[in-house]
Protein backbone atom coordinates (compact mmCIF):
# COMPACT_ATOMS: atom_id res chain seq x y z
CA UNK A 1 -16.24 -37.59 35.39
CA UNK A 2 -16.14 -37.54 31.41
CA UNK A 3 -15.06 -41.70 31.77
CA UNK A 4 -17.91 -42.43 34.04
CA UNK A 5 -20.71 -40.12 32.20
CA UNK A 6 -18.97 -41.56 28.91
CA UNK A 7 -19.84 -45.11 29.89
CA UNK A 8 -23.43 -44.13 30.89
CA UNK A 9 -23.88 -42.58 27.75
CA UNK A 10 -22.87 -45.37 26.26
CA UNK A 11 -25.66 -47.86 28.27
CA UNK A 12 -28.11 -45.35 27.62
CA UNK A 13 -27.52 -45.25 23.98
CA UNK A 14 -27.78 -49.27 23.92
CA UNK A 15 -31.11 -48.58 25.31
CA UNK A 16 -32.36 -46.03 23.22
CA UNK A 17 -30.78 -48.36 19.71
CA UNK A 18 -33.02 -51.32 21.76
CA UNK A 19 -36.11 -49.57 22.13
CA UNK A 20 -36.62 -48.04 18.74
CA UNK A 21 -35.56 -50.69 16.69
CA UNK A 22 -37.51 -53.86 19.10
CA UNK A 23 -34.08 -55.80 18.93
CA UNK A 24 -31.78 -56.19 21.69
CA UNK A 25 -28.90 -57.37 19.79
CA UNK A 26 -29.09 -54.05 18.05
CA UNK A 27 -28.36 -52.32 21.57
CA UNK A 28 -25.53 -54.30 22.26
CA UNK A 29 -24.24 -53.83 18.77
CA UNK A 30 -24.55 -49.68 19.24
CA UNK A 31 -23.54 -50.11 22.74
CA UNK A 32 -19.90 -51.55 21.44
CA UNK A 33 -19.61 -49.14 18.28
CA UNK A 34 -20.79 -46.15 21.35
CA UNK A 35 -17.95 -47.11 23.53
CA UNK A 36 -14.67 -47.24 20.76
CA UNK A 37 -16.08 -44.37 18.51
CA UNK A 38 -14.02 -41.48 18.46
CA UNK A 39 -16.67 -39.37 18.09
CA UNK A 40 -17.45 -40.05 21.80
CA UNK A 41 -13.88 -40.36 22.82
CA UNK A 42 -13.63 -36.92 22.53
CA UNK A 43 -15.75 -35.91 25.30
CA UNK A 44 -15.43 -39.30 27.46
CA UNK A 45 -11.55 -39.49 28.13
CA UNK A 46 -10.29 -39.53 31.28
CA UNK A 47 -8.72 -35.93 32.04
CA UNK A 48 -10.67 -33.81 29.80
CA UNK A 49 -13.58 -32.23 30.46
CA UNK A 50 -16.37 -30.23 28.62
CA UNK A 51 -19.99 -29.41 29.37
CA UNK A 52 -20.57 -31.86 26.38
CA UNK A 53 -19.17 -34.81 28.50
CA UNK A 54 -21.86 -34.31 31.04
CA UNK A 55 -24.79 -33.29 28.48
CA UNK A 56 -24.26 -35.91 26.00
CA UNK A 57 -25.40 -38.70 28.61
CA UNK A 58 -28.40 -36.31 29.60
CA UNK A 59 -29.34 -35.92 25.69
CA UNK A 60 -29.26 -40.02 25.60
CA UNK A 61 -31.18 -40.75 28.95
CA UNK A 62 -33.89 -37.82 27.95
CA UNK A 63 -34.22 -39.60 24.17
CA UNK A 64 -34.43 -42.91 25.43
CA UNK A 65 -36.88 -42.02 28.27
CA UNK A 66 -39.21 -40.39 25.74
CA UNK A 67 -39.04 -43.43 23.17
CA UNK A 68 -40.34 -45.82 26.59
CA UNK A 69 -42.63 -43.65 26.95
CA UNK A 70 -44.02 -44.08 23.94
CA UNK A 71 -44.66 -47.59 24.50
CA UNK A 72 -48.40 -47.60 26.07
CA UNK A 73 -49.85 -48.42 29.38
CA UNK A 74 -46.93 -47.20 31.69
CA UNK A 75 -46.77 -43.64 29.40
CA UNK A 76 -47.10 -41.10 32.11
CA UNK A 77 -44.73 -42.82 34.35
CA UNK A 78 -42.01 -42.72 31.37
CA UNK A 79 -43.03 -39.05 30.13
CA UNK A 80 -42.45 -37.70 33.93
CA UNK A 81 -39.10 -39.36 33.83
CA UNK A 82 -38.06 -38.15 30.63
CA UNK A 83 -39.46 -34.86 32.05
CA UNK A 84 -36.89 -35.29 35.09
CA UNK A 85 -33.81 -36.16 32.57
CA UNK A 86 -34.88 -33.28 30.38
CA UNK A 87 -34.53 -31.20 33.38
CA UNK A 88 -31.18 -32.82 33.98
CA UNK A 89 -29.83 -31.56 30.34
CA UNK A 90 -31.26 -27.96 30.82
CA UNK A 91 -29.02 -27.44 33.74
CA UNK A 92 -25.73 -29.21 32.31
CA UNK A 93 -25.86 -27.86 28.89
CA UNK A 94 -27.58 -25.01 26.46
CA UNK A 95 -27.77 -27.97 24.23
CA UNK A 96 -31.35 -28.68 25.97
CA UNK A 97 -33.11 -26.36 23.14
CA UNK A 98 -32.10 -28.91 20.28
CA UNK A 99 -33.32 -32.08 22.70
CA UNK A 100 -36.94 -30.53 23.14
CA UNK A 101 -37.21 -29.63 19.61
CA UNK A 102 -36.20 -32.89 18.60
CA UNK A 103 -38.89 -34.71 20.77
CA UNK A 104 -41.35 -31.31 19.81
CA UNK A 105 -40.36 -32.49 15.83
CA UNK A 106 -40.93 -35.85 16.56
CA UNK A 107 -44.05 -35.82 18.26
CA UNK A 108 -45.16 -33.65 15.95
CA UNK A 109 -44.49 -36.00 12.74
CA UNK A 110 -46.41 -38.98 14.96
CA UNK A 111 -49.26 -37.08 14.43
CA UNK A 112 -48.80 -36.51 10.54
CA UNK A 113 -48.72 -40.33 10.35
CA UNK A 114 -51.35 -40.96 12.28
CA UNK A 115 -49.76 -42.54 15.51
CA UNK A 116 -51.79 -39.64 17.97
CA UNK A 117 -53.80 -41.41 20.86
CA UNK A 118 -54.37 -40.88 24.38
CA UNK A 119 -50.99 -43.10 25.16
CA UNK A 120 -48.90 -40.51 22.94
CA UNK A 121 -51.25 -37.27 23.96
CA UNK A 122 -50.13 -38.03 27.93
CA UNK A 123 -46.57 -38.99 26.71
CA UNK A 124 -45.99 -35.42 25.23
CA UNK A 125 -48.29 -33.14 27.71
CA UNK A 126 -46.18 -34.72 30.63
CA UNK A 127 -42.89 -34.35 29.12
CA UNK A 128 -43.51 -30.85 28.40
CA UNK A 129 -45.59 -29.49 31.11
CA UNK A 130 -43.46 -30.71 33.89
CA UNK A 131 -40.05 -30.46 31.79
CA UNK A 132 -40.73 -26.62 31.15
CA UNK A 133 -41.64 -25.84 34.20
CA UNK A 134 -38.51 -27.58 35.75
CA UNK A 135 -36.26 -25.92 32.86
CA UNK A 136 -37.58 -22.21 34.23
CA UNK A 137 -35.78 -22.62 37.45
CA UNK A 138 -32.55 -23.11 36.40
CA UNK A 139 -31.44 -19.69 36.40
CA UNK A 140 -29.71 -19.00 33.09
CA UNK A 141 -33.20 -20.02 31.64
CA UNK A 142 -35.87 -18.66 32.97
CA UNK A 143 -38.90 -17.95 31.34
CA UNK A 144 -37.22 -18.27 27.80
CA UNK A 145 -38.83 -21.41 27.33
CA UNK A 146 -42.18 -19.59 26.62
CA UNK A 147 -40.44 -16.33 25.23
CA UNK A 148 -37.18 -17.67 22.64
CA UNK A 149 -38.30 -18.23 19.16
CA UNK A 150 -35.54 -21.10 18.99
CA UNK A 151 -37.83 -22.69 21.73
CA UNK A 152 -42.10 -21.65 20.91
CA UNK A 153 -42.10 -24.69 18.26
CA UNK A 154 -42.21 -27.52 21.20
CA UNK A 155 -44.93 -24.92 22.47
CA UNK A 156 -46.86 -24.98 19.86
CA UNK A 157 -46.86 -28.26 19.24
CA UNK A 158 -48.10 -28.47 22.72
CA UNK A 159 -51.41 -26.40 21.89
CA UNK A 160 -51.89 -28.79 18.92
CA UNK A 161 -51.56 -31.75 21.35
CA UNK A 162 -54.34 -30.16 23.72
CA UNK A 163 -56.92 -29.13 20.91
CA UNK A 164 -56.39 -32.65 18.97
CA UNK A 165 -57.44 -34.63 23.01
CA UNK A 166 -60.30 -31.99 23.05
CA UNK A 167 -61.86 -32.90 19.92
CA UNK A 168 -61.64 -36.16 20.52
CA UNK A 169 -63.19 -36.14 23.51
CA UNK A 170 -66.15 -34.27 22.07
CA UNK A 171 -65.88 -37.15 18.75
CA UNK A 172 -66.32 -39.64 21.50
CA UNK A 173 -69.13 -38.18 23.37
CA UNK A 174 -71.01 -37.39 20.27
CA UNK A 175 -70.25 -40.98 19.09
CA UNK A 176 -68.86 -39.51 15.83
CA UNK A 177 -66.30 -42.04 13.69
CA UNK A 178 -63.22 -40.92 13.66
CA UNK A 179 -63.18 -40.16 9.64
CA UNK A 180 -66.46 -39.01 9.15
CA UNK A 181 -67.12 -35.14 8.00
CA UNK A 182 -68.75 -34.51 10.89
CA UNK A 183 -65.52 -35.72 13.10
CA UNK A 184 -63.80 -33.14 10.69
CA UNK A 185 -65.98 -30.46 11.24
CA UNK A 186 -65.05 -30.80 15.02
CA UNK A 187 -61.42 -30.34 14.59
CA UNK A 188 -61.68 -27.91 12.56
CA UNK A 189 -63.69 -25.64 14.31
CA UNK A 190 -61.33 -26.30 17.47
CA UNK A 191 -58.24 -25.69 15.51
CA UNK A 192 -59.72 -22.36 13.93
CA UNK A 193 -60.59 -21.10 17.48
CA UNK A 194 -57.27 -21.96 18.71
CA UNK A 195 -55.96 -20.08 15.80
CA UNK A 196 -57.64 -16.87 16.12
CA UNK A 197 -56.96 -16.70 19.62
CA UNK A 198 -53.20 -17.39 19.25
CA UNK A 199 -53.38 -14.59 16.28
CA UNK A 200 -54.86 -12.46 19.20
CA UNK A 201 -52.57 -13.74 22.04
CA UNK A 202 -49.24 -12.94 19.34
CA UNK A 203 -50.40 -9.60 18.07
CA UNK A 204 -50.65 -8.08 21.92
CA UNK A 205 -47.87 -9.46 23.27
CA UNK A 206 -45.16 -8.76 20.40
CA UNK A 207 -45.46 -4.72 20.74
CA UNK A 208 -44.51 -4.94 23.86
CA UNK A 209 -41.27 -7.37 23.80
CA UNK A 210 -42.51 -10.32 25.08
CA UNK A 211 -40.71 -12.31 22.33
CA UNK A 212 -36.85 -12.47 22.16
CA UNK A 213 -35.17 -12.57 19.05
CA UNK A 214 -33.33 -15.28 17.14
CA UNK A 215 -30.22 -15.80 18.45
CA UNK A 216 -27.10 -15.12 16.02
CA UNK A 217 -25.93 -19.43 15.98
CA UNK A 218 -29.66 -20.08 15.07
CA UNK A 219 -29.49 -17.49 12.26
CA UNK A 220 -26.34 -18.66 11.66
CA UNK A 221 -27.82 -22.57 10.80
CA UNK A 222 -30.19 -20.94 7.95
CA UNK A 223 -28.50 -17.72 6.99
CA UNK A 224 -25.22 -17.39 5.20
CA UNK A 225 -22.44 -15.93 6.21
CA UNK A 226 -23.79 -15.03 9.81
CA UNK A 227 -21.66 -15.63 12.22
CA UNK A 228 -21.91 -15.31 16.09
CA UNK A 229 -19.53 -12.38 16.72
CA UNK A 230 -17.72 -13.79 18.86
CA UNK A 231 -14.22 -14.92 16.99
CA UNK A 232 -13.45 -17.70 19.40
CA UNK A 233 -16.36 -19.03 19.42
CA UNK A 234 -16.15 -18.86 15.57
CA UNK A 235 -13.01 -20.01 15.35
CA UNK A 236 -13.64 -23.28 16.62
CA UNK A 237 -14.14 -26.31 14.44
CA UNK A 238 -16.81 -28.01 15.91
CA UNK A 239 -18.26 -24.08 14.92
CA UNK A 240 -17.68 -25.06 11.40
CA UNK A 241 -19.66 -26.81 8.33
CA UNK A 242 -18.92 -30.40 8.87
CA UNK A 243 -16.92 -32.48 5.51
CA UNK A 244 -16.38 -35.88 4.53
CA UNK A 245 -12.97 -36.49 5.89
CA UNK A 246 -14.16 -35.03 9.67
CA UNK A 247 -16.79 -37.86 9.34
CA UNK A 248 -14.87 -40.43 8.25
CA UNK A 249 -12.41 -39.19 11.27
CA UNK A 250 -14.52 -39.22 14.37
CA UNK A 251 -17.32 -41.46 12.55
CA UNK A 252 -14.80 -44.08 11.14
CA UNK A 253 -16.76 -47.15 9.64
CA UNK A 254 -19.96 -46.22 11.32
CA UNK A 255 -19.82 -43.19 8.28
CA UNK A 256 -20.14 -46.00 5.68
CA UNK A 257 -22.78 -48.48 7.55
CA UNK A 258 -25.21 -46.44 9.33
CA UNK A 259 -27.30 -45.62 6.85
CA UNK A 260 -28.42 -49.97 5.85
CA UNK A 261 -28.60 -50.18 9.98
CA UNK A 262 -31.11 -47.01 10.01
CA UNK A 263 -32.85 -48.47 6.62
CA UNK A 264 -33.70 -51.56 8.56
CA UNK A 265 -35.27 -49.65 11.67
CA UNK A 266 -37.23 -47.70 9.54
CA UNK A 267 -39.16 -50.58 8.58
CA UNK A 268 -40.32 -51.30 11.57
CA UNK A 269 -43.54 -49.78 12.40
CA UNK A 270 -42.87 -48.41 15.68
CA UNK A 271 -43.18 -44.91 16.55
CA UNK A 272 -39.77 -44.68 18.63
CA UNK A 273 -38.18 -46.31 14.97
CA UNK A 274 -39.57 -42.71 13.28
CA UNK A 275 -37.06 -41.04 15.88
CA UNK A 276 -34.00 -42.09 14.47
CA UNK A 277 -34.77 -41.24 10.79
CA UNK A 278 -35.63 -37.74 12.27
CA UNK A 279 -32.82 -37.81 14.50
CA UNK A 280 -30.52 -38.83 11.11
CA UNK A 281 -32.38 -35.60 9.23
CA UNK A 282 -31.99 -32.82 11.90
CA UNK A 283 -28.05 -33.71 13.30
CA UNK A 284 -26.96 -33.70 9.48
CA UNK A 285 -28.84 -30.57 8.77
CA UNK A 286 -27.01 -29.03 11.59
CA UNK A 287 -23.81 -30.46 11.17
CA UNK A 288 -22.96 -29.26 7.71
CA UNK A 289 -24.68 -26.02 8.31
CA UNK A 290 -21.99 -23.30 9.73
């Protein structure tokens, strides 16, 4: 299983490389570096076997499914499929909470830079509706999508998503431009009501437990010192701030060229290209965080 998964990890990493950098050489470039890198070896070599080995294909397929998605016309036929892969990575691995915050992150920056249209609005609102509402039925899950802290940001970026398409449906109807005061004015008042209500909403359900506290690996990532209390879980290194030499190790010469091949993606103006300098923020966060 890890050889197989490995090598469609690998394809769907070529695919994800050609979709948010527009070349296709570029996939088959990352598709060559994906298949040698120890990095991946790890978790792809015939006879071993971690949750990872599984996961890490269903991380690559739900990344790359979301970055199609992006694309235009055919959104909401991508979005539901990325919502099906998402699904996929909530049941192989509790990894899934990093891959919706990631695309929750993502689509949320879009919208800083001024990418949000009805193409993106359908992209995101079918991803999450129908990858939530999958992820609930796996058992271990649950209803902690709507409940975990580590998990309300993707949420809320959700209600942002829906009172954004509202006001611009009410823009349109009142032929308002789209930078004028008065276009303003609408969004604002939207966003204020959604505000007080989710003030409202918070305040009556907190009291009574509705909201699950941060878990001890999460605290861990911003506090000092916390650990998860369990010692073998502690113990191992892949538990531990990542250095220089373990990149240079499992990394190799990718360590020292990545960053001129993520430079160059960067400049093209393509909303999937935003995803890897995101991507490149949040894993190095993580990985030299304990």
């Amino acid at each position: 299983m890890p050889a197989w998964f490995g090598a469609l990890a690998t394809f769907f990493l070529m695919m994800l490389t050609w979709e948010c950098s527009g070349s296709p050489n570029a996939g088959v470039a990352a598709g060559a570096v994906m298949a040698i890198i120890p990095a991946h070896i790890m978790r792809s070599v015939g006879g071993g076997y971690d949750n990872e080995s599984v996961a890490m294909t269903a991380m690559l397929l739900t990344f790359y499914l979301w970055n199609r998605s992006l694309r235009g016309p055919a959104s909401k036929f991508w979005a539901f499929l990325a919502a099906m892969a998402y699904i996929f990575m909530v049941a192989a691995w509790g990894g899934y909470i990093f891959v919706i915050n990631m695309v929750g992150v993502h689509a949320a920056v879009l919208v800083a830079m001024g990418y949000f249209n009805d193409d993106l609005y359908w992209s995101y609102t079918i991803f999450y509706t129908f990858g939530t509402l999958g992820a609930t039925f796996v058992p271990v899950v649950g209803w902690a999508p709507l409940r975990s802290l580590e998990q309300l940001a993707p949420f809320a970026v959700f209600i942002v998503y829906q009172t954004l398409q509202v006001s611009e449906v009410q823009r349109r109807q009142l032929s308002v431009p789209f930078h004028s005061s008065k276009a303003w004015q609408i969004r604002v008042r939207n966003f204020g009501v959604v505000a007080t209500a989710s003030a409202v909403l918070i305040a009556a359900l907190f009291p009574m437990g509705h909201f699950g506290p941060l878990s001890s690996r999460v605290r861990g990532l911003f506090v000092k010192h916390t650990r998860t209390g369990n010692p073998l879980v502690d113990s191992v290194a892949e538990h531990q701030p990542a250095n220089e030499q373990a990149y240079k190790t499992y990394l190799h010469h990718t360590y020292s060229i990545a960053p001129y091949g993520l430079a160059l993606a960067m400049l093209r103006n393509r909303p999937s290209a935003r995803f890897l300098g995101l991507w490149t923020v949040v894993v190095s966060f993580f990985a030299n965080k304990v």
